[in-house]
Protein backbone atom coordinates (compact mmCIF):
# COMPACT_ATOMS: atom_id res chain seq x y z
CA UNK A 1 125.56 175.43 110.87
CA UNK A 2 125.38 178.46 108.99
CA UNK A 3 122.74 179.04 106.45
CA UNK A 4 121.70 181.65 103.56
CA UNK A 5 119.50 183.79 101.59
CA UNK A 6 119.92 186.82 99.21
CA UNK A 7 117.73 189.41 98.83
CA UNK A 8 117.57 192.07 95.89
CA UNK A 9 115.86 194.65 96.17
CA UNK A 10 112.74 195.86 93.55
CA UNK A 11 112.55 199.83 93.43
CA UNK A 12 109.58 201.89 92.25
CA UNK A 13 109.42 205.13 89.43
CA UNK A 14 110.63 207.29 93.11
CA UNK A 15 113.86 204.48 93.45
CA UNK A 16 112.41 203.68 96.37
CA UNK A 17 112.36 200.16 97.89
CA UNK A 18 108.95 198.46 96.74
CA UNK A 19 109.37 195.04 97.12
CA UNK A 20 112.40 192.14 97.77
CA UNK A 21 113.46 189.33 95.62
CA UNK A 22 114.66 186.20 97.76
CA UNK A 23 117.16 184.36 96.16
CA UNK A 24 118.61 180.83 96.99
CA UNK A 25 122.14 180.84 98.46
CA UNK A 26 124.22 177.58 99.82
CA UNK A 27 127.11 179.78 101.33
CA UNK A 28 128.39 183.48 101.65
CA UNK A 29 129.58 183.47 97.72
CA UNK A 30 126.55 185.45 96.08
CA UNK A 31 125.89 183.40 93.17
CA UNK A 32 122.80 180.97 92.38
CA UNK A 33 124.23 176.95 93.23
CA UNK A 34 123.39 174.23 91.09
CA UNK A 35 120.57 173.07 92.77
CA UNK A 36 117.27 172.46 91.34
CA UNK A 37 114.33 174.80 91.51
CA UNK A 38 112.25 172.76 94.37
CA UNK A 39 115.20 172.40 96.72
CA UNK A 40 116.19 176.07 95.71
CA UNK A 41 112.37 177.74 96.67
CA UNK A 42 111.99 175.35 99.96
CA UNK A 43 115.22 176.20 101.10
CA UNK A 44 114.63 180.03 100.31
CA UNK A 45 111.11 180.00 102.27
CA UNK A 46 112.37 177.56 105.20
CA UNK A 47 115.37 180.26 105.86
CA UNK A 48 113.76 183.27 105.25
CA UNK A 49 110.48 182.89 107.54
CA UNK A 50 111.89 180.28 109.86
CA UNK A 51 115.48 180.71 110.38
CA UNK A 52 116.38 184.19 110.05
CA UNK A 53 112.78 185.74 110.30
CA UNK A 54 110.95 187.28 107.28
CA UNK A 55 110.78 190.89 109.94
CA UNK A 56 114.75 190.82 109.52
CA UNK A 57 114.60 189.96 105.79
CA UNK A 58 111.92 191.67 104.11
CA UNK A 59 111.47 194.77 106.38
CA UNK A 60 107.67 194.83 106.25
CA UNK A 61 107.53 194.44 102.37
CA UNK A 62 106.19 192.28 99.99
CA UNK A 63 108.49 189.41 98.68
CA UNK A 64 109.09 187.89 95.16
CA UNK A 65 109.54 183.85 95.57
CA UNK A 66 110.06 181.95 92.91
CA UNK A 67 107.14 178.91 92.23
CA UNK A 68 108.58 175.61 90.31
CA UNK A 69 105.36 173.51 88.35
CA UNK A 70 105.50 171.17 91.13
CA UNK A 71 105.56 173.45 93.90
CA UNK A 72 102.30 175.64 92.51
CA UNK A 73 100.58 172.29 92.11
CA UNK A 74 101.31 171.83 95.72
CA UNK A 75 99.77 175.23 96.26
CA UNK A 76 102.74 176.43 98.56
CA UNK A 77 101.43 179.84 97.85
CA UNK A 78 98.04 179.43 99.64
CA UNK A 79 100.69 178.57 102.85
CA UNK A 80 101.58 182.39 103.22
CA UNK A 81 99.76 185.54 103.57
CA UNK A 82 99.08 187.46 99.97
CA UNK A 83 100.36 190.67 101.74
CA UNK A 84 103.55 188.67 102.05
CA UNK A 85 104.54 187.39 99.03
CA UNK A 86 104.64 187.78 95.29
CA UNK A 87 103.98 184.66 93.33
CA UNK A 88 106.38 184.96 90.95
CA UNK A 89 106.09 181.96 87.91
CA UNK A 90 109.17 181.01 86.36
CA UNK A 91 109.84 180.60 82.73
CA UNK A 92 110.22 176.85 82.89
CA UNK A 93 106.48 176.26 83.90
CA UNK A 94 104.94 175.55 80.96
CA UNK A 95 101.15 177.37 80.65
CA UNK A 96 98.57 174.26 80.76
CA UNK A 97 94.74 174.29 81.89
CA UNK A 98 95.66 173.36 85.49
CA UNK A 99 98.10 176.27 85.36
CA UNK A 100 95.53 178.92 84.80
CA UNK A 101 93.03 177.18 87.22
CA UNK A 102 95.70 177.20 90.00
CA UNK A 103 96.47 181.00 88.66
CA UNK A 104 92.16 181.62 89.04
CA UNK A 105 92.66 180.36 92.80
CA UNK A 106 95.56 182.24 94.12
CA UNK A 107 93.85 185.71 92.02
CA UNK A 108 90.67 184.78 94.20
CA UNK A 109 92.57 184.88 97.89
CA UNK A 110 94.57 187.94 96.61
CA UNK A 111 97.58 187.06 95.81
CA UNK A 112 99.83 188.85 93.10
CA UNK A 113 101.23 187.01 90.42
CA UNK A 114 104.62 187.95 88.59
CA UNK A 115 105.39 186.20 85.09
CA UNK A 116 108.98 185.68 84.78
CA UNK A 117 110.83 185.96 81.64
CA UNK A 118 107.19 185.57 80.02
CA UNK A 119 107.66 184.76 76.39
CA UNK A 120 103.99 184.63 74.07
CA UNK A 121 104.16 181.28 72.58
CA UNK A 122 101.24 181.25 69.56
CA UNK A 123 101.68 177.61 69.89
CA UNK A 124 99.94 177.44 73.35
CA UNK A 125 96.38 178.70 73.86
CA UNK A 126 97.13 178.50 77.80
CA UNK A 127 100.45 180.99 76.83
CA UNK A 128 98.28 184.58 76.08
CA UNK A 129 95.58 183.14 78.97
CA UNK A 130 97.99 183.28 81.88
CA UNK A 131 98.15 187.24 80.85
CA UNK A 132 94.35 187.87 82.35
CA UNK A 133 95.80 186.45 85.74
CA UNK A 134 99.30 188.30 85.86
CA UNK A 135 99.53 191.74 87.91
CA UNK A 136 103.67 191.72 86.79
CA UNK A 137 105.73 191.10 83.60
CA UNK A 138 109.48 190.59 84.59
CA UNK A 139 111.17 191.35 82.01
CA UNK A 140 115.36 190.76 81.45
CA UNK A 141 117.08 194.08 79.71
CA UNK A 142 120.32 192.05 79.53
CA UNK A 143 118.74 189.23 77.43
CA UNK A 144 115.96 190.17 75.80
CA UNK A 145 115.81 191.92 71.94
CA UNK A 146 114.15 195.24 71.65
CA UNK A 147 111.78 193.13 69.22
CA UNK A 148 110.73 190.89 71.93
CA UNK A 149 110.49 193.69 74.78
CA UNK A 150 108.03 195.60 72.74
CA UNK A 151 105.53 192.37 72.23
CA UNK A 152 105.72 192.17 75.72
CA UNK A 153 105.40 195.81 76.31
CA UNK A 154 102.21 196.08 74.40
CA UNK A 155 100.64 192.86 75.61
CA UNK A 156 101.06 194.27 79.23
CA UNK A 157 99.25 198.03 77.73
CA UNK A 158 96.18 196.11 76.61
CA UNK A 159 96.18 193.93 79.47
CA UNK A 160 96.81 196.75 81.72
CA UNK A 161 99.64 194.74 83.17
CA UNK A 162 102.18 196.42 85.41
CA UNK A 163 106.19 196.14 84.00
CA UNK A 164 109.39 194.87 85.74
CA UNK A 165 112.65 195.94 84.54
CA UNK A 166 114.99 193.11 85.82
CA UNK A 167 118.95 192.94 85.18
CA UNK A 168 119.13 196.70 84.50
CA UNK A 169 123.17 197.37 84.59
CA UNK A 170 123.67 200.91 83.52
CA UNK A 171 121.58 204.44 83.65
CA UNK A 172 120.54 204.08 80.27
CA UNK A 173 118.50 201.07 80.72
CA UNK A 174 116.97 202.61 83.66
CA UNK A 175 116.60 205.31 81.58
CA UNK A 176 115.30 203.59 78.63
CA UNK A 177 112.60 201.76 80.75
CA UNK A 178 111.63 204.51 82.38
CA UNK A 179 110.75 206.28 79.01
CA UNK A 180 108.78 203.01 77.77
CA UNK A 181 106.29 202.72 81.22
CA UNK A 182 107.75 200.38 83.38
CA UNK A 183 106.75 200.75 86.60
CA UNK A 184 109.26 198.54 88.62
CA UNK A 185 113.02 198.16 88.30
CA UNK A 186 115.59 195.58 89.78
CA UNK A 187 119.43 195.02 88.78
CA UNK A 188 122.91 195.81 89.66
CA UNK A 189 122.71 199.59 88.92
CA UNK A 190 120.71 200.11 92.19
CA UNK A 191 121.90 197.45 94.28
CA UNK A 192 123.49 193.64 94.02
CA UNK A 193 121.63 190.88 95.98
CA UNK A 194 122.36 191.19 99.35
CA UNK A 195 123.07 187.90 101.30
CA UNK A 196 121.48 187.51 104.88
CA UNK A 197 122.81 184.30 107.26
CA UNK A 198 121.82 182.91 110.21
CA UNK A 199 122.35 179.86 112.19
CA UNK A 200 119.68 176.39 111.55
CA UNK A 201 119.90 173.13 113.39
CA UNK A 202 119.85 170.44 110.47
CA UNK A 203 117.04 167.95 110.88
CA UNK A 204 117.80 164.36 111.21
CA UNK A 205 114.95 162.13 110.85
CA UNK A 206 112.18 164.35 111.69
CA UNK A 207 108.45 162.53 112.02
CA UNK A 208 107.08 163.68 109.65
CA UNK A 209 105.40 160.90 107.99
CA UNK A 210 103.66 160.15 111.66
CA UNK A 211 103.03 164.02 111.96
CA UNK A 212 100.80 164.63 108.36
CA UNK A 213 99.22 161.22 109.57
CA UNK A 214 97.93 163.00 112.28
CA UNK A 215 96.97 165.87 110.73
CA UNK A 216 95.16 163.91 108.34
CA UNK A 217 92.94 162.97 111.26
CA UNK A 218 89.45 164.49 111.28
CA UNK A 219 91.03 165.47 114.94
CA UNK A 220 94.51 165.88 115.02
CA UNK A 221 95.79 164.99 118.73
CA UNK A 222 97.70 168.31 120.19
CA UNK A 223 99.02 166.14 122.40
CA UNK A 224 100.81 163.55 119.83
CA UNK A 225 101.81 166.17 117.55
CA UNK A 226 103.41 168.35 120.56
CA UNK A 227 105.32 165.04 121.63
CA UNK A 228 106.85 164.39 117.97
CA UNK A 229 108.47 167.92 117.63
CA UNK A 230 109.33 167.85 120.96
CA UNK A 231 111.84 164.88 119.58
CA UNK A 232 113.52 167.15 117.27
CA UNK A 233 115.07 170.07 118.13
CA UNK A 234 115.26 171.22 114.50
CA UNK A 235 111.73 171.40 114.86
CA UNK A 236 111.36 172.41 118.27
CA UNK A 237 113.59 175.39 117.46
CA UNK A 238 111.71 176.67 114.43
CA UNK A 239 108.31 176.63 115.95
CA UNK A 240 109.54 178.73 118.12
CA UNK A 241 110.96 181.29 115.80
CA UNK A 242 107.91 181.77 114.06
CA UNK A 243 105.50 181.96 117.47
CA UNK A 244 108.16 184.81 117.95
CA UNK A 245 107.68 186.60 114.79
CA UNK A 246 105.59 189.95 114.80
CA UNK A 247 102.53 187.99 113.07
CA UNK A 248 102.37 185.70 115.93
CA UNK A 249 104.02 187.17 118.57
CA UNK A 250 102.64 185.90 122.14
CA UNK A 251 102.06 187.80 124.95
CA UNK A 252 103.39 185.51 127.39
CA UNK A 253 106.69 183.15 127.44
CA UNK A 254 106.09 179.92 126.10
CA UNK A 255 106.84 177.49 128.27
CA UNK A 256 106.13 174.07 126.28
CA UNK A 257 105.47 173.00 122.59
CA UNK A 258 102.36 172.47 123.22
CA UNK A 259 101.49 175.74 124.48
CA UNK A 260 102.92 176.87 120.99
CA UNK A 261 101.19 175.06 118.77
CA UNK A 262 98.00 175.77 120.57
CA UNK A 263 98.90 179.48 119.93
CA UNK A 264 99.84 179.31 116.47
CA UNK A 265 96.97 177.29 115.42
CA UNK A 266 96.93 173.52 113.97
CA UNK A 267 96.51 174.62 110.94
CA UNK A 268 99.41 176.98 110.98
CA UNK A 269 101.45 174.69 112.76
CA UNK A 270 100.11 171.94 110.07
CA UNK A 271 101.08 174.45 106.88
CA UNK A 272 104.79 175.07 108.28
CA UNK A 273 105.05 171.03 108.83
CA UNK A 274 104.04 170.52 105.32
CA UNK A 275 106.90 173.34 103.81
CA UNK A 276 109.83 171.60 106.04
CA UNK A 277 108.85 168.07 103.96
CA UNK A 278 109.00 169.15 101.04
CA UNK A 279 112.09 170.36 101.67
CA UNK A 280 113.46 166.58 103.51
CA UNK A 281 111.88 164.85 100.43
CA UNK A 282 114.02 167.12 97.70
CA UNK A 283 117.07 165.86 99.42
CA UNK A 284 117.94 168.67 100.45
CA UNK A 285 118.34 167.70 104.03
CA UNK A 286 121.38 167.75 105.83
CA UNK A 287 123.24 165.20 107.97
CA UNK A 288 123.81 165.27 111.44
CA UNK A 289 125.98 163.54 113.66
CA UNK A 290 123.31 160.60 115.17
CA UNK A 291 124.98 160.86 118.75
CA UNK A 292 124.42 164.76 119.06
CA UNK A 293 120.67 164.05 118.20
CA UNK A 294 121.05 160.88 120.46
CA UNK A 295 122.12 163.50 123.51
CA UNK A 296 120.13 166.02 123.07
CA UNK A 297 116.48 163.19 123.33
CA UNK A 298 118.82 161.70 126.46
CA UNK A 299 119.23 165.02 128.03
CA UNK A 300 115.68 165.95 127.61
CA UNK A 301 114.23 162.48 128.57
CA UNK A 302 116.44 162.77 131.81
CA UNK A 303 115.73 166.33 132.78
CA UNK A 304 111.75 165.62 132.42
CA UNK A 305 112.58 162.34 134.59
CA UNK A 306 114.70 164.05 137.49
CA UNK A 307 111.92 166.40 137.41
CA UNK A 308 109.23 163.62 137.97
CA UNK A 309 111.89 162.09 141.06
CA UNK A 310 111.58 165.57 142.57
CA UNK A 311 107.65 165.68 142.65
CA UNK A 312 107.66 168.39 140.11
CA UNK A 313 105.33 166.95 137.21
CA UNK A 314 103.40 169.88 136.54
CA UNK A 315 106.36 171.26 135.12
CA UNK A 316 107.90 168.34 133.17
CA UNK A 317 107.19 169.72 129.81
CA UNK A 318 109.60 172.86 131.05
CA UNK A 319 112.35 170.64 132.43
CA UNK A 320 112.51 168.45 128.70
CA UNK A 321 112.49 172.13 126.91
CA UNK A 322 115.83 172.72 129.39
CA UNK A 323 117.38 169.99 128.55
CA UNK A 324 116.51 169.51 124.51
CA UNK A 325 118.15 173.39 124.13
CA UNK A 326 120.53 172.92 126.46
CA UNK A 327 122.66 171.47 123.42
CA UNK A 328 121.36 174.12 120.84
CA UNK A 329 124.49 175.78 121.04
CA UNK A 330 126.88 173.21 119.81
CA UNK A 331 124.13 171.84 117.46
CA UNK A 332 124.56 175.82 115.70
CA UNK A 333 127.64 176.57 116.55
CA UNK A 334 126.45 179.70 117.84
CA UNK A 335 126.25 181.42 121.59
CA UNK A 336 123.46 180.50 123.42
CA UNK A 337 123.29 184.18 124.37
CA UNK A 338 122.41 185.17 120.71
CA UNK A 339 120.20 182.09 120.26
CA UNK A 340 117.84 182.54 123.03
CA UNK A 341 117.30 186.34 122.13
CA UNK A 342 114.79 185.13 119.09
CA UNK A 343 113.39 182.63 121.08
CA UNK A 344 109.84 183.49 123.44
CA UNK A 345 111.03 181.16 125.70
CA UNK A 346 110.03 181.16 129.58
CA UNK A 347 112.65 183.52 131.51
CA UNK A 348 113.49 180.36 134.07
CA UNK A 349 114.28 178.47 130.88
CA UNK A 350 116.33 181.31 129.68
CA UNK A 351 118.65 181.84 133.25
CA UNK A 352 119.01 177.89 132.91
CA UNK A 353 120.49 177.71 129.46
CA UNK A 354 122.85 180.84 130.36
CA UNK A 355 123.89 179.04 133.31
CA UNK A 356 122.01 181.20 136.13
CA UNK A 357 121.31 179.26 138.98
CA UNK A 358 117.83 178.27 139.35
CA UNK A 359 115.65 174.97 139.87
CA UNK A 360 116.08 174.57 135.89
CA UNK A 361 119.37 174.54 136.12
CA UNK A 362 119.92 172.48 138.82
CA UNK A 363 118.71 169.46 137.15
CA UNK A 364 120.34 169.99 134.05
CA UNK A 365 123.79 169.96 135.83
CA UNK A 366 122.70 166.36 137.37
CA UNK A 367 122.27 165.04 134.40
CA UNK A 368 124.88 166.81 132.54
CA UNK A 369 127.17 165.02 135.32
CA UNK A 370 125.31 161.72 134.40
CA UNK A 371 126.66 161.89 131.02
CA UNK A 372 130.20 162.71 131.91
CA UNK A 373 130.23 160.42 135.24
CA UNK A 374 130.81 162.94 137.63
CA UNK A 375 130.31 160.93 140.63
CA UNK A 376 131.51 164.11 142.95
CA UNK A 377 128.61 165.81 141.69
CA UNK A 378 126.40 163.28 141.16
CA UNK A 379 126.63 161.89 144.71
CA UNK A 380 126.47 165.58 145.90
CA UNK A 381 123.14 166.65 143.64
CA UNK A 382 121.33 163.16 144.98
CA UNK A 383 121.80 164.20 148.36
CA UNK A 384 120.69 167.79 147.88
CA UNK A 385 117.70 166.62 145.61
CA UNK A 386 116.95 163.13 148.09
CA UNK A 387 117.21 161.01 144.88
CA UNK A 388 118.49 157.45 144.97
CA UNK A 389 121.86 157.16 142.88
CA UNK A 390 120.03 153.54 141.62
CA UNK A 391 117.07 155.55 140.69
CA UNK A 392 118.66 158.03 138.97
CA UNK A 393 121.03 155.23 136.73
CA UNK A 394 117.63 153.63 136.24
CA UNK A 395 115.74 156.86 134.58
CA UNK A 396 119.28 157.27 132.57
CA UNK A 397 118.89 153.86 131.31
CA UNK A 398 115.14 154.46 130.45
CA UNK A 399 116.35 157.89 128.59
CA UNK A 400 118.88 156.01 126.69
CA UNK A 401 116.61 152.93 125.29
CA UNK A 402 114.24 155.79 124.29
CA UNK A 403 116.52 157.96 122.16
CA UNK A 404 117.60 154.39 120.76
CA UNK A 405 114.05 153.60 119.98
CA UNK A 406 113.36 156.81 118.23
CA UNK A 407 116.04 157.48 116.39
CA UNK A 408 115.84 153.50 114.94
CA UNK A 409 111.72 154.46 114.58
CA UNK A 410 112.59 157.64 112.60
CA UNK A 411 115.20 156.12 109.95
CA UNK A 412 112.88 153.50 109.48
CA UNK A 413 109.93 155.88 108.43
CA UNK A 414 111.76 158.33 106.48
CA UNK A 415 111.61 156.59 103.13
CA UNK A 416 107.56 156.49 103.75
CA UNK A 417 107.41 160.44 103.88
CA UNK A 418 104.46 160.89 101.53
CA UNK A 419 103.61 157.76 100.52
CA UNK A 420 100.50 157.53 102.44
């Protein structure tokens, strides 16, 4: 399925490009759906640094998210690098005690914060103490008075407080905030949001209740948490996008998920885990047809099976890889060609899943003829790989009762997803 995110861009006094706004998109139309703010932000991070790659979308610079209450209690921010990202706070958080404290934190790692629409309320003591934490005033030249713009202006002088120009339409609001010291500008007289797609796989019951569990753990097991993404290859297919990204970019093909969680860290790995539930649990998540999840587990289980038959368990972690993204390309609707190009997956893998004859491939087209009861080729492959036709319908049996058991094990623990 095909998913979305706009960008707009933020220019500098030079119009240059300074930073990117990320904006939430459900589909190519470039307008904001009704969707509330969590759903909006998880959807916006999950796509941007996941799915399409931040590389692709942000070019190298900084970019503006927007932060709901609940998410900044959360303290999504800490989950990216301040280089990154802009933390910008939208009008509807209301300034309390834990807002500054959370504001003190994210100051201390380095992050910059962006107020949004920020609007001095006399009322609230918390209101004029969020200004000694702000780097950014966004301010809207379509909405706001000239009576309210020059509050804001002079607050942001005394508090030497850098100025955003958003929603500037026509030269002479450029112009006119030029003339009044603002140092940023962003609106349709330099450029519309731009809207960036890609391809996702939509989760179906991913484990992650079992998964934070685990990390929970004074030691988290590798080993368990590799085998639960392994499941899902929603999951399976972002890790791998972000071990390919130029922050974590390995030198050599991965050629399980463990090897890639081991080199993106557990606490990396842990962070990105935590983002992708929040999204799940704003019900946001998608549906997906059970039996293409229930093939893809079968065509894994079997693949890592045959490959046990054949006296090749060293590699069994590569075979189940082969045969979980052996589907990816009817799970995205997408060539596999243009899949596996973002992907740091082991060049064996790769020739398999393109259909280049190798041992990789050899396997999957046993079991592939499992599935569609292709006894010519089934009786054929046994002979050529010295397998027992009773021992193979045995291991397909065994692959079967264990998608069945996960994907009953997985509905049943999705409604505990943070409860623990």
């Amino acid at each position: 399925m095909e998913v979305f995110v706009a960008r707009q861009p933020i220019f500098n006094k030079k119009e240059e490009v300074f930073a990117y706004e990320l904006l939430h998109r459900s589909n190519e139309v470039n307008v904001f759906p009704d969707v509330n703010g969590d759903q909006a932000t998880a959807d916006v991070i999950i796509n941007s640094f996941l799915n399409i790659g931040i590389d692709d979308v942000a070019n190298g610079k900084p970019c503006f998210i927007n932060f709901t209450e609940n998410l900044l209690q959360l303290r999504l921010p800490t989950y990216f690098r301040p280089r990154e990202i802009v933390v910008e706070i939208l009008e509807s958080v209301e300034p309390s005690e834990e807002i500054i404290e959370i504001c003190r934190e994210l100051k201390a790692l380095g992050y910059k914060i962006a107020l949004d629409d920020y609007a001095l309320n006399e009322q609230n003591p918390y209101s004029s103490a969020l200004l000694n934490y702000a780097d950014i005033i966004k301010v809207d030249f379509l909405q706001t008075s000239p009576e309210i713009r020059d509050r804001i202006e002079l607050a942001a002088k005394t508090q030497n407080i850098k100025l955003l120009a958003e929603k500037v339409e026509t030269k002479t609001e450029f112009l006119t905030a030029m003339e009044k010291g603002y140092d940023f500008f962003q609106g349709y007289f330099f450029s519309k949001p731009d809207v960036v797609s890609t391809y996702d796989i939509p989760a179906y019951f991913p484990s992650y209740f079992e998964m934070i569990q685990n990390f929970s753990m004074a030691e988290p097991s590798i080993d368990e948490i590799s085998e639960l993404i392994e499941r899902d290859l929603s999951l399976s297919y972002k890790l791998l996008k972000l071990i390919n990204s130029p922050a974590f970019r390995p030198k050599h093909k991965v050629n399980s998920i463990r090897q890639a969680i081991i080199l993106l860290g557990l606490i990396e790995t842990q962070k990105w885990i935590y983002v992708l539930a929040i999204r799940e649990t704003t019900g946001r998540a998608r549906s997906l047809s059970k039996e293409k999840i229930k093939t893809c587990l079968t065509r894994a289980k079997m693949c890592e099976s045959v490959a046990r038959l054949k006296n090749k368990s060293a590699f069994c972690s590569s075979f189940f890889m082969t045969g979980m993204f052996s589907f990816m390309d009817t799970m995205m609707g997408a060539s596999m060609e243009k899949i596996l190009k973002d992907l740091p997956l082991q060049d064996e893998i790769c020739s398999a899943l393109k259909g280049e004859p190798n041992c990789y491939k050899e396997v999957l087209d046993l079991v592939v003829a499992v599935e569609k009861a292709d006894w010519i080729m089934i009786n054929q492959k046994c002979r050529d790989f010295k397998i027992e036709e009773k021992d193979l319908f045995l291991i397909y049996a065994e692959a079967l009762n264990w998608s069945d058991h996960l994907l009953n094990a997985e509905a049943s623990n999705q409604n505990k997803l943070f409860q623990a």
